[in-house]
Protein backbone atom coordinates (compact mmCIF):
# COMPACT_ATOMS: atom_id res chain seq x y z
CA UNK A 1 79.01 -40.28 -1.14
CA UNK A 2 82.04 -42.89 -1.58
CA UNK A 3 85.10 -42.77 0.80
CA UNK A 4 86.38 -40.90 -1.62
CA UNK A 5 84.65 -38.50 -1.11
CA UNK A 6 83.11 -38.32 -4.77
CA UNK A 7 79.34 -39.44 -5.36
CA UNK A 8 76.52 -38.85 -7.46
CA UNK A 9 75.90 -35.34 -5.70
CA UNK A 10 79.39 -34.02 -5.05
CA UNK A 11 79.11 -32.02 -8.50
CA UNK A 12 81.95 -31.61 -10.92
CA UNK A 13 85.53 -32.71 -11.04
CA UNK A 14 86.13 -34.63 -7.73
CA UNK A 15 89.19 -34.43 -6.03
CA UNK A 16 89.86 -37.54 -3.51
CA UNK A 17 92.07 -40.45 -4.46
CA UNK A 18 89.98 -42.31 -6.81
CA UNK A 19 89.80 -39.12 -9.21
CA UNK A 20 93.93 -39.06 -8.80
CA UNK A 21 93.89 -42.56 -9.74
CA UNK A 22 92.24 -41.75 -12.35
CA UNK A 23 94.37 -39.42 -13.83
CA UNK A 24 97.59 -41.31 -12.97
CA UNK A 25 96.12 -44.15 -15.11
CA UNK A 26 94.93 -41.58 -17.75
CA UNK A 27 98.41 -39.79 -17.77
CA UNK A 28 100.44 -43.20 -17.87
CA UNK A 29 98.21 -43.68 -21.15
CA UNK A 30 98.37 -40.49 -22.76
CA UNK A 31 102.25 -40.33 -21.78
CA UNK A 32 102.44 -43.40 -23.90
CA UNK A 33 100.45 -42.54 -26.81
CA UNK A 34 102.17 -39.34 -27.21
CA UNK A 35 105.78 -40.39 -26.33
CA UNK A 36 105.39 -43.07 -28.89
CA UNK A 37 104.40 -39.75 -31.23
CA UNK A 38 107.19 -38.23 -30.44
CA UNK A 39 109.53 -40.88 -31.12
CA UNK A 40 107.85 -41.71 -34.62
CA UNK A 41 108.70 -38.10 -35.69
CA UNK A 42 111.83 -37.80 -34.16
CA UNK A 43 113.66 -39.30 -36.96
CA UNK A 44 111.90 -36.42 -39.68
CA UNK A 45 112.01 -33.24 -37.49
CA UNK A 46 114.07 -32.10 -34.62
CA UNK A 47 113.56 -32.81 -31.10
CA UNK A 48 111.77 -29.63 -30.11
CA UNK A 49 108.97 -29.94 -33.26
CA UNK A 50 108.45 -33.54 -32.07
CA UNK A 51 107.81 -32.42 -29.13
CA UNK A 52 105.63 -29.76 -29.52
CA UNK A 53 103.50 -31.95 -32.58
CA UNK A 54 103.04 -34.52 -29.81
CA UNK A 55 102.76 -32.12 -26.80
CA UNK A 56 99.55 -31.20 -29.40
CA UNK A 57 97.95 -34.13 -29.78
CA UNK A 58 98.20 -34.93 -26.48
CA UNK A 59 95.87 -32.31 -25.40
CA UNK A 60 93.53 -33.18 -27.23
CA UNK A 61 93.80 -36.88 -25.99
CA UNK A 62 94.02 -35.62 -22.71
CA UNK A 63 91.06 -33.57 -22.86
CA UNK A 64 88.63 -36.48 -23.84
CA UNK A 65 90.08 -38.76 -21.05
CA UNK A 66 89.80 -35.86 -18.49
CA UNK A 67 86.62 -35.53 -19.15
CA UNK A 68 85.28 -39.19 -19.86
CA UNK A 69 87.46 -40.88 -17.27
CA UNK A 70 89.12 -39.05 -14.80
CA UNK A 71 86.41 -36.01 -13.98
CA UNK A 72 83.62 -37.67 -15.26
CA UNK A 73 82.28 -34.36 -16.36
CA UNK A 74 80.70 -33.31 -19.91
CA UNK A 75 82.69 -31.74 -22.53
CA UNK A 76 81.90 -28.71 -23.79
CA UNK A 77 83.21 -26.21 -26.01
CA UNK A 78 84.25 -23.68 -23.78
CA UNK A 79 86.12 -26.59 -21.63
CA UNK A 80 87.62 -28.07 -24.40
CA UNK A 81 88.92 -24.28 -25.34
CA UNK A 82 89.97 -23.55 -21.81
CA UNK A 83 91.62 -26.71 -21.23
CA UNK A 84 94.79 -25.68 -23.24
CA UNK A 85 95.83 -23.08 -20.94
CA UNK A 86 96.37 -26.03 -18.49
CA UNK A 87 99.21 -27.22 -20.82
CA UNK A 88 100.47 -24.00 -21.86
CA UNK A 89 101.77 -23.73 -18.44
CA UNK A 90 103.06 -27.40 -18.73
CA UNK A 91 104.32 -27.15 -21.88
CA UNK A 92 106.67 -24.05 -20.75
CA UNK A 93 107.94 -26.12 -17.86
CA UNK A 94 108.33 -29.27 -19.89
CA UNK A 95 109.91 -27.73 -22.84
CA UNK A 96 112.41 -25.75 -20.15
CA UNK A 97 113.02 -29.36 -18.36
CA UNK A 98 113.83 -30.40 -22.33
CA UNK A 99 116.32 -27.85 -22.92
CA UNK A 100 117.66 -28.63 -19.92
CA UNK A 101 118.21 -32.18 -20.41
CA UNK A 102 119.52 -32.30 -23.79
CA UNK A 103 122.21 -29.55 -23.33
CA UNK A 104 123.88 -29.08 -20.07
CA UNK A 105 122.71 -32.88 -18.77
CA UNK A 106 124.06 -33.95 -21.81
CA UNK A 107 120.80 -36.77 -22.19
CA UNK A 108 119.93 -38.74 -25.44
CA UNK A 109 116.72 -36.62 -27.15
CA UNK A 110 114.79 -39.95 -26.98
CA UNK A 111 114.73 -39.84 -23.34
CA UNK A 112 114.88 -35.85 -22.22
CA UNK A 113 111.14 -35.91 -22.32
CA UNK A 114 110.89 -38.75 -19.45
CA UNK A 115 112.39 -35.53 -17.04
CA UNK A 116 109.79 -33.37 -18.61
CA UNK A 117 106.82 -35.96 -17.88
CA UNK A 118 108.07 -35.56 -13.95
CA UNK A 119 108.37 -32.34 -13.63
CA UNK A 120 104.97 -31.77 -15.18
CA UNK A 121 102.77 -34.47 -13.81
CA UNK A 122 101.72 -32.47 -10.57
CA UNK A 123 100.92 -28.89 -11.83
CA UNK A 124 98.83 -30.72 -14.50
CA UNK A 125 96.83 -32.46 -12.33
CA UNK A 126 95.84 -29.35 -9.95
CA UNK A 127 95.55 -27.01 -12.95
CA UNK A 128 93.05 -29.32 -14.80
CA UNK A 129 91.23 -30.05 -11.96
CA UNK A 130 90.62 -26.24 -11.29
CA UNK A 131 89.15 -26.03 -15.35
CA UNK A 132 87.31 -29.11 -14.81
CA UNK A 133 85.49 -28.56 -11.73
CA UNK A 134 82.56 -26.43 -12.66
CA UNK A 135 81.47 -28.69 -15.24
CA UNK A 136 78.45 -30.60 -15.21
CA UNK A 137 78.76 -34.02 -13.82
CA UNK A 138 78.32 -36.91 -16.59
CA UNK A 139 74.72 -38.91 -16.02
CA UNK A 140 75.29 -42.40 -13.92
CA UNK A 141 76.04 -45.49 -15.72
């Protein structure tokens, strides 16, 4: 077992520092990829369909590196069909934080969604580490 306290036999989704890591580096690309989304469509559809096309996309993107990357657990199905629930519950707070930020704090559209990416970061993290964490482990090497 590593100092992490992750190792070939500590079965599913680990949860010591190299797994957060993991998902901080994961997150910082998926934030990207789907933030530059976002800003492709905001000039053809409003802020909140932007948001919620590349809120979309970025589950799915999230799901693969989640599993590949930051779990290191295999995808299934059933995973890949719970693993939306994580970011229904991070959607609501993000899309909340949105509404938020573009009305009362008075913020330009193309930069509300850097408060939702803040206040959604941590409940993320825990939530898809609860889905993830009874999947089988992915094979060494």
């Amino acid at each position: 077992m590593s100092a992490h306290g992750e190792g070939p036999h500590s079965g599913g989704a680990g949860s010591g520092a190299g797994t957060l890591f993991r998902f901080l580096i994961a997150g910082g690309i998926n934030t990207a990829a789907t933030l530059a989304l976002y800003w492709v469509l905001l000039p053809w559809v409003r802020p909140h369909v932007a948001y919620a096309l590349s809120f979309l996309a970025g589950i799915v993107l999230s799901y693969l590196l989640n599993t590949t990357f930051v779990f290191r657990v295999r995808r299934s199905w059933g995973g890949f069909l719970a693993f939306p629930l994580v970011y229904a519950v991070s959607y609501a707070v993000g899309a909340l934080v949105l509404q938020v930020a573009i009305g009362p704090l008075g913020l330009d559209a193309r930069l509300a969604p850097l408060l939702s990416i803040i206040a959604t970061v941590p409940t993320t993290y825990l939530l898809s580490r609860a889905v993830l964490r009874d999947r089988a482990p992915l094979p060494p090497g």
